[in-house]
Protein backbone atom coordinates (compact mmCIF):
# COMPACT_ATOMS: atom_id res chain seq x y z
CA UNK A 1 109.16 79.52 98.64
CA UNK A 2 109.53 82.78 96.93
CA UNK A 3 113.20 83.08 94.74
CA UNK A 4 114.64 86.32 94.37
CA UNK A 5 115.55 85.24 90.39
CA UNK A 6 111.40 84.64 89.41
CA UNK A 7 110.82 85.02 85.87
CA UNK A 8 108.28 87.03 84.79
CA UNK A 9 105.23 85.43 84.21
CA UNK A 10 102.61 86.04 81.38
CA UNK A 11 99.11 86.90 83.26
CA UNK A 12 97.12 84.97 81.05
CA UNK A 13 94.29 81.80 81.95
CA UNK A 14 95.18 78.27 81.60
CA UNK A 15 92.10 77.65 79.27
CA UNK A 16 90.39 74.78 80.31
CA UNK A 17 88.79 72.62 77.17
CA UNK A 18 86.40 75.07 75.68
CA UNK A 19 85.61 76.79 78.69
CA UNK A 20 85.02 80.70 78.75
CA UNK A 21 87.97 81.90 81.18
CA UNK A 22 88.93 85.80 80.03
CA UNK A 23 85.31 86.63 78.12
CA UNK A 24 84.64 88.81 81.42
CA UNK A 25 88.41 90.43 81.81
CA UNK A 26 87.94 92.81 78.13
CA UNK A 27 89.45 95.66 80.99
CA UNK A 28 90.06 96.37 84.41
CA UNK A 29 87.90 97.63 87.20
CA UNK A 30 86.61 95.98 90.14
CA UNK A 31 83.42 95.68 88.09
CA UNK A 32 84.98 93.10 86.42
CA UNK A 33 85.99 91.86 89.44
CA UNK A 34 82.26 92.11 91.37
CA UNK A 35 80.39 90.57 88.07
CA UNK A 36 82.71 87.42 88.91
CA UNK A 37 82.00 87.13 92.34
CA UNK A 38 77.83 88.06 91.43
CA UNK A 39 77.96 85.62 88.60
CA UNK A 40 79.57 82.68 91.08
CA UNK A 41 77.35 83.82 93.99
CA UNK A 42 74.45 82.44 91.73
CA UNK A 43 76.30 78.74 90.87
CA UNK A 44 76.39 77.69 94.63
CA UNK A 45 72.45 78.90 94.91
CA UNK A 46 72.12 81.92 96.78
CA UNK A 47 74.14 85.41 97.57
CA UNK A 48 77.60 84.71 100.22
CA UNK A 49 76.91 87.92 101.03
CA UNK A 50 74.45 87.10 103.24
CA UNK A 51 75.63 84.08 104.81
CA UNK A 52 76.64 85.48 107.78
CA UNK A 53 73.76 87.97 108.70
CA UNK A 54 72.25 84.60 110.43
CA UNK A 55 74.70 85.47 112.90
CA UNK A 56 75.38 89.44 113.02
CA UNK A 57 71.61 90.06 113.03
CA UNK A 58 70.76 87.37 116.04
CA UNK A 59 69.28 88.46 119.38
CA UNK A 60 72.95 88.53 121.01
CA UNK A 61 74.37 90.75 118.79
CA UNK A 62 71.57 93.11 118.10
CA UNK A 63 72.51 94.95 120.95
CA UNK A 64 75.70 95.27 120.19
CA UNK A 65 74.74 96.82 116.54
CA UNK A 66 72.78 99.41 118.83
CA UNK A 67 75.93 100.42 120.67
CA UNK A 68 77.86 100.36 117.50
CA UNK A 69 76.05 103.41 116.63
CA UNK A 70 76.80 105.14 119.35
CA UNK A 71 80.39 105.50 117.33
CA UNK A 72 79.06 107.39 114.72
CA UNK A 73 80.59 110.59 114.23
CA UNK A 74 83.97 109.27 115.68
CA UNK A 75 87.19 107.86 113.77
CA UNK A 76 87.23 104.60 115.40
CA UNK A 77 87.49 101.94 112.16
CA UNK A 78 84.82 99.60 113.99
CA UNK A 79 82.91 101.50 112.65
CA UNK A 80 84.29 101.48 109.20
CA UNK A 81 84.53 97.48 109.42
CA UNK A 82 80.88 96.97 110.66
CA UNK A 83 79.88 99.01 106.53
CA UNK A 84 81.91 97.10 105.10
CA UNK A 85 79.67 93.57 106.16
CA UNK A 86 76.90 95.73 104.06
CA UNK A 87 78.18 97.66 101.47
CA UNK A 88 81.05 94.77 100.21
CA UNK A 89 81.25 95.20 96.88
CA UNK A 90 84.82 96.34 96.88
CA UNK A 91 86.75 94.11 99.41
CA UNK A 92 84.22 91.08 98.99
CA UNK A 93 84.86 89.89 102.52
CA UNK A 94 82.77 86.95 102.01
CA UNK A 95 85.19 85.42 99.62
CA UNK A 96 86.06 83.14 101.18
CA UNK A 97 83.04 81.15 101.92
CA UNK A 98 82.15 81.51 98.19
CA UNK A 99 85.27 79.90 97.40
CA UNK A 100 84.96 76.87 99.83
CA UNK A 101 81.50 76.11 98.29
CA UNK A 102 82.52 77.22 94.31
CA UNK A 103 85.12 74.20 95.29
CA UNK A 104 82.76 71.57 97.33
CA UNK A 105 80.35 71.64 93.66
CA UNK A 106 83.09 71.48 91.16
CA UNK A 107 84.68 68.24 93.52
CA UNK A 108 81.02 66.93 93.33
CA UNK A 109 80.05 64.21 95.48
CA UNK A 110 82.72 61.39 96.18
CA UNK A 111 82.41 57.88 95.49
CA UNK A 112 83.90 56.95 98.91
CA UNK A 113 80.90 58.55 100.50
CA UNK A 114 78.91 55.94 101.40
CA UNK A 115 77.32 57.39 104.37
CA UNK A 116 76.54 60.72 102.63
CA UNK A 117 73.10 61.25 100.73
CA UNK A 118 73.28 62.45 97.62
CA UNK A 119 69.60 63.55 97.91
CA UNK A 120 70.90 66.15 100.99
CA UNK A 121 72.90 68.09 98.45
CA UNK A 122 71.31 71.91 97.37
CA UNK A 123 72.96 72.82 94.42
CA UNK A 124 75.50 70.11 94.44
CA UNK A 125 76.99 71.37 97.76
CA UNK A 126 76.23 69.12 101.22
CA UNK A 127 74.75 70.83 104.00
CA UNK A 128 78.11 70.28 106.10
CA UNK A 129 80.13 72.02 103.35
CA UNK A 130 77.20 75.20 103.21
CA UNK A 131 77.82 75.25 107.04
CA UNK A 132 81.85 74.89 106.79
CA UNK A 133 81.56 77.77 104.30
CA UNK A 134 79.88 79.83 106.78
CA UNK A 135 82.47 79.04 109.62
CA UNK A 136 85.25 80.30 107.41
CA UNK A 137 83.46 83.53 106.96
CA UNK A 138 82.66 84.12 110.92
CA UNK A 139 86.35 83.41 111.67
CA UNK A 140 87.28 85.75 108.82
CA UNK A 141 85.05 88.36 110.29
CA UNK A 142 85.95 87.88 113.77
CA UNK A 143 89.77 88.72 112.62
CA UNK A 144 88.74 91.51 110.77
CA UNK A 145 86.71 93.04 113.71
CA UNK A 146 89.83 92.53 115.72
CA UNK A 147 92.18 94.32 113.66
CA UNK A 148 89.95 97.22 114.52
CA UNK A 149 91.62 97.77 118.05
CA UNK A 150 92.59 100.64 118.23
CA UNK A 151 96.25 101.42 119.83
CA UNK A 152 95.50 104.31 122.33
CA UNK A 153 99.08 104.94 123.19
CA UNK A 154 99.31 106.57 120.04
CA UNK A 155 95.92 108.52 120.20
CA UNK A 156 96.72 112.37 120.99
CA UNK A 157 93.91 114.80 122.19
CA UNK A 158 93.46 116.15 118.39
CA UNK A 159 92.36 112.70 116.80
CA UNK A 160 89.08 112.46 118.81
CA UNK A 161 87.89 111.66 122.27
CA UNK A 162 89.64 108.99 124.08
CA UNK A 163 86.44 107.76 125.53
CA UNK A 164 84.84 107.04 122.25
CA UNK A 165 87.96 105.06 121.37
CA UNK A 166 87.95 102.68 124.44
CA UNK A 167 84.26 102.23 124.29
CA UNK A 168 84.96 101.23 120.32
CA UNK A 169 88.20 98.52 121.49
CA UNK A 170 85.63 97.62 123.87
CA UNK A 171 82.79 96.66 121.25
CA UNK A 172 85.56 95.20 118.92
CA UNK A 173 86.96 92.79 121.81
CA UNK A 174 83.48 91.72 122.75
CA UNK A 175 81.99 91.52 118.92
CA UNK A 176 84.93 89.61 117.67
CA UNK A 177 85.36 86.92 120.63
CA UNK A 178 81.03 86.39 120.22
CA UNK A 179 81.38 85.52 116.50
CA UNK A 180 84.78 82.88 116.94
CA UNK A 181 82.48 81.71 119.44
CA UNK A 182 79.66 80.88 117.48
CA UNK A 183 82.38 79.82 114.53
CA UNK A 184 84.11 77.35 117.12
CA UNK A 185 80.96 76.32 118.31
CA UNK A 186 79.82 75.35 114.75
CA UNK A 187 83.17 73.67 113.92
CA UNK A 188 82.43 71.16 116.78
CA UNK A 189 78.81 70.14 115.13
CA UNK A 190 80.71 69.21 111.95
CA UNK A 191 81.83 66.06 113.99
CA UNK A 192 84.81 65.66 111.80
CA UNK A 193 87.77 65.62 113.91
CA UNK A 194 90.13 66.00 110.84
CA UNK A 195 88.36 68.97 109.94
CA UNK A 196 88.43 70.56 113.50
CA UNK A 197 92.12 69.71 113.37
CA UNK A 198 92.60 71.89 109.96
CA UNK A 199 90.33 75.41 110.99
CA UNK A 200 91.46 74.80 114.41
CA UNK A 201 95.30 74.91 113.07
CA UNK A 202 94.47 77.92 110.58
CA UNK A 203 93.32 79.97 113.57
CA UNK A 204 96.61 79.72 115.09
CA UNK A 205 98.03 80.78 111.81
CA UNK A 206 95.96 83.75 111.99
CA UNK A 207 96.90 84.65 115.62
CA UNK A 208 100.53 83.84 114.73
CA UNK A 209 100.49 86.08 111.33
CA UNK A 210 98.64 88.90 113.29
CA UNK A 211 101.25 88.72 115.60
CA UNK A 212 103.96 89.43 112.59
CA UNK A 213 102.16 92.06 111.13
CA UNK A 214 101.76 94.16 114.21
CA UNK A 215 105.69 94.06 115.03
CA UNK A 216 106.01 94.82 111.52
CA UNK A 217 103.85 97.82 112.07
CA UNK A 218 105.95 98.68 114.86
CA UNK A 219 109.05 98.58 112.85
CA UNK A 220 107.94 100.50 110.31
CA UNK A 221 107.15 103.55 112.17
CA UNK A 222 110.71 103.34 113.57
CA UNK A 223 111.80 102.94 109.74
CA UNK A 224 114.32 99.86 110.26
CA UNK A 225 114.97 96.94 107.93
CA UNK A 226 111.63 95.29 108.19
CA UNK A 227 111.12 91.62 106.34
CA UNK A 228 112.28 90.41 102.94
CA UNK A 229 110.77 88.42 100.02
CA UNK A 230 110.42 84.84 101.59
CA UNK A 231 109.46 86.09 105.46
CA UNK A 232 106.66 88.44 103.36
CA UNK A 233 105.05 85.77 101.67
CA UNK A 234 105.61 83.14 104.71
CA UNK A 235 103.96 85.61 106.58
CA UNK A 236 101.15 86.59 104.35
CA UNK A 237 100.09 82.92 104.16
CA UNK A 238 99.61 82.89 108.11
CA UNK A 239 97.39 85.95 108.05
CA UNK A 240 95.59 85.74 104.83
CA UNK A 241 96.09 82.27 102.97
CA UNK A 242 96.10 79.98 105.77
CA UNK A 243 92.66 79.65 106.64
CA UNK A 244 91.18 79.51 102.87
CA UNK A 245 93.45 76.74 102.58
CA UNK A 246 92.58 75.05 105.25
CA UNK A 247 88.75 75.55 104.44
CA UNK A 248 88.78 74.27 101.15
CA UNK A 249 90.64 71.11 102.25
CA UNK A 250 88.74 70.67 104.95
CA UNK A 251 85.44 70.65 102.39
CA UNK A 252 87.26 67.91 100.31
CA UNK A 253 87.58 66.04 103.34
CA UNK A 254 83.86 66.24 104.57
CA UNK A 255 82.78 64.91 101.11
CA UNK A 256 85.06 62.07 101.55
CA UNK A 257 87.27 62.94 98.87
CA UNK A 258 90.67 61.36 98.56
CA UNK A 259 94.18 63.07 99.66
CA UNK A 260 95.24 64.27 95.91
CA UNK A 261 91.99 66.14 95.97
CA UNK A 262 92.29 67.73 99.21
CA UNK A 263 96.06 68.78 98.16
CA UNK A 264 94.39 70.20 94.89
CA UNK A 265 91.98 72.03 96.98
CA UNK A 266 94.18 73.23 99.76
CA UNK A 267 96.55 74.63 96.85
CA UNK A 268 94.02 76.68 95.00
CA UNK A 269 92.82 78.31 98.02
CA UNK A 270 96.57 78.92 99.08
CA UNK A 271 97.91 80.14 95.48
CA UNK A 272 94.79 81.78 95.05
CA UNK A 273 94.80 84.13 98.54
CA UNK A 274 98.33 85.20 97.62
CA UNK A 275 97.47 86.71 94.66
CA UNK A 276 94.77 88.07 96.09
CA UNK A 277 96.66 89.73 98.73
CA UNK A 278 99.46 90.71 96.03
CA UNK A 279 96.90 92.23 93.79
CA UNK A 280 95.43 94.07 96.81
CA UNK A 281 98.90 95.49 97.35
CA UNK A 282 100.05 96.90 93.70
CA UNK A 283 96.67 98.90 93.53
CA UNK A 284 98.43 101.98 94.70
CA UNK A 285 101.13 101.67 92.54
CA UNK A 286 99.53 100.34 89.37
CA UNK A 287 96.92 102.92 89.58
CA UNK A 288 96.63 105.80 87.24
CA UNK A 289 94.89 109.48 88.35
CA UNK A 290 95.97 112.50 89.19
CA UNK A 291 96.35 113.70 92.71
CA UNK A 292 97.92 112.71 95.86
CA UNK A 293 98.56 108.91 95.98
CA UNK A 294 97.25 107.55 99.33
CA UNK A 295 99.41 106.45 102.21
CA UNK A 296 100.25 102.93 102.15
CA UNK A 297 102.11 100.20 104.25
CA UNK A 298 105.33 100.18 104.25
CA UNK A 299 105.38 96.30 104.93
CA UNK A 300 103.11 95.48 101.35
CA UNK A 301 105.05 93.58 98.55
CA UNK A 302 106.42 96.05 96.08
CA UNK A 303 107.81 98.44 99.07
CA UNK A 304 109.64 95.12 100.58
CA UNK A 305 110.82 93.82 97.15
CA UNK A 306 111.94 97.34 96.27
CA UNK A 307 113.83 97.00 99.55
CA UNK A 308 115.53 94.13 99.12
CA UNK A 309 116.57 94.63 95.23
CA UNK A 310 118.03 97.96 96.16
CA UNK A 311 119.63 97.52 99.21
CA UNK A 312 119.11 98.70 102.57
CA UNK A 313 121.76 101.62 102.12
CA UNK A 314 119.85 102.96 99.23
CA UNK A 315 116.53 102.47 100.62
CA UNK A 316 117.08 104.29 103.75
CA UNK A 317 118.65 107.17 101.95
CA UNK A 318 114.93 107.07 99.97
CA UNK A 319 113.05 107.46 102.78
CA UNK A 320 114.95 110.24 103.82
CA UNK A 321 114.65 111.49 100.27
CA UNK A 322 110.58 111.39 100.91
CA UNK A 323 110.39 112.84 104.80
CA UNK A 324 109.32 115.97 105.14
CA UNK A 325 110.90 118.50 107.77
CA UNK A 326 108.00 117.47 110.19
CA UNK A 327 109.46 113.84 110.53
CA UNK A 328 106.73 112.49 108.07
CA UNK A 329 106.76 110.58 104.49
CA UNK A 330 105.68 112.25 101.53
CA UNK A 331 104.04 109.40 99.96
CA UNK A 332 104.45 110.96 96.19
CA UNK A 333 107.95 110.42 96.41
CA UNK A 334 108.42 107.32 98.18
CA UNK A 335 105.84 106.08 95.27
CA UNK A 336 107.84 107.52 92.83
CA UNK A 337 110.97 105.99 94.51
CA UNK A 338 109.43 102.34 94.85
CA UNK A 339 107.89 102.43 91.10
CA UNK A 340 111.24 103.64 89.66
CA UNK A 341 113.03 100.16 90.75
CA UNK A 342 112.02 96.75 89.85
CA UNK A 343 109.25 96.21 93.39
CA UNK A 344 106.29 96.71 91.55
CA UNK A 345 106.99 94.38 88.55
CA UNK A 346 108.53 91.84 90.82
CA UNK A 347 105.29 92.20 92.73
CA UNK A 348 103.02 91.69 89.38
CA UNK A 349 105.30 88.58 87.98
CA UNK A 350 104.51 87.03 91.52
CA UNK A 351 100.68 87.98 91.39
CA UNK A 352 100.63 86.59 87.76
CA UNK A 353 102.71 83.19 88.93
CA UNK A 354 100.40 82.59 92.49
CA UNK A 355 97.26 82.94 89.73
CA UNK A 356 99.00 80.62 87.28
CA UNK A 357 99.58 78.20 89.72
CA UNK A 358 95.85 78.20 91.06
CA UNK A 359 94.44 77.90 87.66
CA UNK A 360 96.88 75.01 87.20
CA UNK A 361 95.21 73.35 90.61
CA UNK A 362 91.73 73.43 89.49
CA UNK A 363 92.15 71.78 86.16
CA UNK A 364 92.20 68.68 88.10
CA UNK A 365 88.57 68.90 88.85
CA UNK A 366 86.12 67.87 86.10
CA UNK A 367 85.13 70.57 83.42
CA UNK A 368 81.86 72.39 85.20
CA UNK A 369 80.13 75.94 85.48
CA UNK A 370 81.30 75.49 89.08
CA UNK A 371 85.18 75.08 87.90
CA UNK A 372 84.72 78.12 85.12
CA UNK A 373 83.71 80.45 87.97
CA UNK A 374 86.83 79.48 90.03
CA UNK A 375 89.23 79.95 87.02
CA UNK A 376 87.32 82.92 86.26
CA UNK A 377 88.01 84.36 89.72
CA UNK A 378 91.82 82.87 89.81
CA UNK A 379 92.46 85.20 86.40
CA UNK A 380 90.70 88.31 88.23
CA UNK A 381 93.05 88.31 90.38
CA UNK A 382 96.08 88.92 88.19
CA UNK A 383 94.40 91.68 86.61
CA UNK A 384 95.11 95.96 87.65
């Protein structure tokens, strides 16, 4: 659990006997960041990025990519979400699977295995870990198709038609339920009952974080107290850590590893999402350029560090500091509030600690290109 008191934390690798950790990290970027992910994409033996078109371009769905179109031209963030599966070279939203197999080839196969052929493997990987990989990415994907419901008791006449935004929460209901479907209906033919037990208990995380996050919303627009430190990252490891977690444990335990590998495994991909999701949220503050900073969440780390280190007296008279006479926040100033305080370096010494800890995980795992590429993606993460 997160302490109020954590020291800062150097970002630097854990180098791992000879192995090249920083040689891509020279400066930051998210090309840095994609050459990792293109460079690990090619260890496990063919692009993630692709792993779940199987699915999204099947005979089912194909209609519902024609009807997607039918949103062009409108605001709904379907829309937005459905690009994203293409042009991913900024979020990677297939992460996750790429993980869960980067993992499966650096564990190997186990000695335990006995009913396992070693002849099966492509690339080192089993066929049941290539197909857990891809049922971490449809459940991913469902989520995030989800999240794209749009709440129409807040849509006003000037944002758009309504009927284009009830035909889009239509299409996002009906998309996301078809690919848990298919991900549920995969998780059965694994015939690991362990292993249904783990995804099946990381999609109640998800439902349960969701569920946060959306009061959390709600609070914010009211401007109340919100969350602190410890219910931010409890909450954060429901919605975004939980189910990479779960998935790389879950490939330990189809490979017949042993429990202290499945613990190593389960706490790289948990370590490893929270920095993620930490790094994801300093971007706006860590960011240089001129112009208007973008609006951002009021619920991401360094606004509810900031929060909490200054006091809810002093943070409410902030945001009335930054709201404008039209009862709205004037996001230079509430940026310019939140990076004055100690948030945003709170925020990085946590990032740094969370990628620390998963590069500590992995060393457990015999030295391997397979291992290089997940320390290599562990130190992206702590870098802005």
């Amino acid at each position: 659990m997160l302490t109020a008191t954590l020291s800062r934390m150097p970002c630097l690798a854990l180098s791992s006997r000879g192995q090249r950790t920083l040689s891509l990290f020279s400066s930051s970027g998210s090309s840095n960041w994609s050459k990792v992910v293109s460079d690990a994409e090619k260890i496990v033996g063919y692009p993630t990025s692709f792993m779940s078109l199987r699915c999204l371009l099947s005979d089912e769905l194909s209609n519902v990519a024609m009807h997607v179109r039918k949103l062009v031209g409108t605001q709904h963030p379907l829309l937005n979400t459905a690009r994203g599966f293409v042009y991913d070279s900024k979020n990677s939203l297939q992460m996750r699977g790429l993980i869960v197999l980067l993992l499966s080839k650096a564990a190997g196969p186990s000695h335990a295995a006995s009913d396992l052929l070693a002849e099966d493997m492509v690339s080192g990987i089993y066929p049941s870990q290539r197909n857990l990989a891809e049922i971490t990415e449809l459940i991913h994907t469902a989520f995030l198709v989800h999240r794209g419901i749009v709440n129409l008791k807040e849509w006003t006449v000037s944002d758009g038609p309504l009927k284009d935004m009830q035909f889009g929460n239509k299409m996002a209901v009906l998309s996301g339920d078809f690919l848990l479907a298919n991900a549920c209906t995969g998780l059965a033919q694994l015939n690991d009952t362990k292993v249904v037990e783990l995804i099946s208990s990381a999609i109640g995380d998800l439902v349960q974080g969701i569920y946060h996050e959306n009061f959390n919303n709600t609070e914010e627009i009211g401007l109340t107290d919100g969350i602190n430190m410890a219910s931010w990252e409890e909450q954060t490891f429901l919605s975004h850590g939980s189910l990479l977690a779960k998935s790389c444990q879950a490939a330990m335990k189809l490979a017949r590893h042993d429990k202290e590998s499945q613990r190593v495994a389960y706490k790289y991909g948990k370590h490893l999402s929270l920095g993620h999701k930490l790094n994801s949220d300093l971007q706006p503050f860590v960011k240089g350029g001129m112009g208007e900073p973008a609006a951002f969440s009021l619920s991401t780390a360094p606004v509810v560090f900031h929060r909490q280190i200054v006091g809810q007296e002093r943070w409410h008279q902030q945001l009335q500091q930054a709201t404008t006479l039209r009862n709205q926040l004037d996001y230079s100033k509430l940026l310019a509030a939140v990076k004055s305080g100690k948030g945003v370096s709170t925020a990085v010494d946590l990032c740094c600690y969370h990628g620390n800890k998963a590069l500590e995980a992995i060393q457990a795992f015999p030295s391997s290109e397979a291992r290089s590429a997940l320390e290599n993606i562990a130190s992206a993460v702590t870098k802005f």
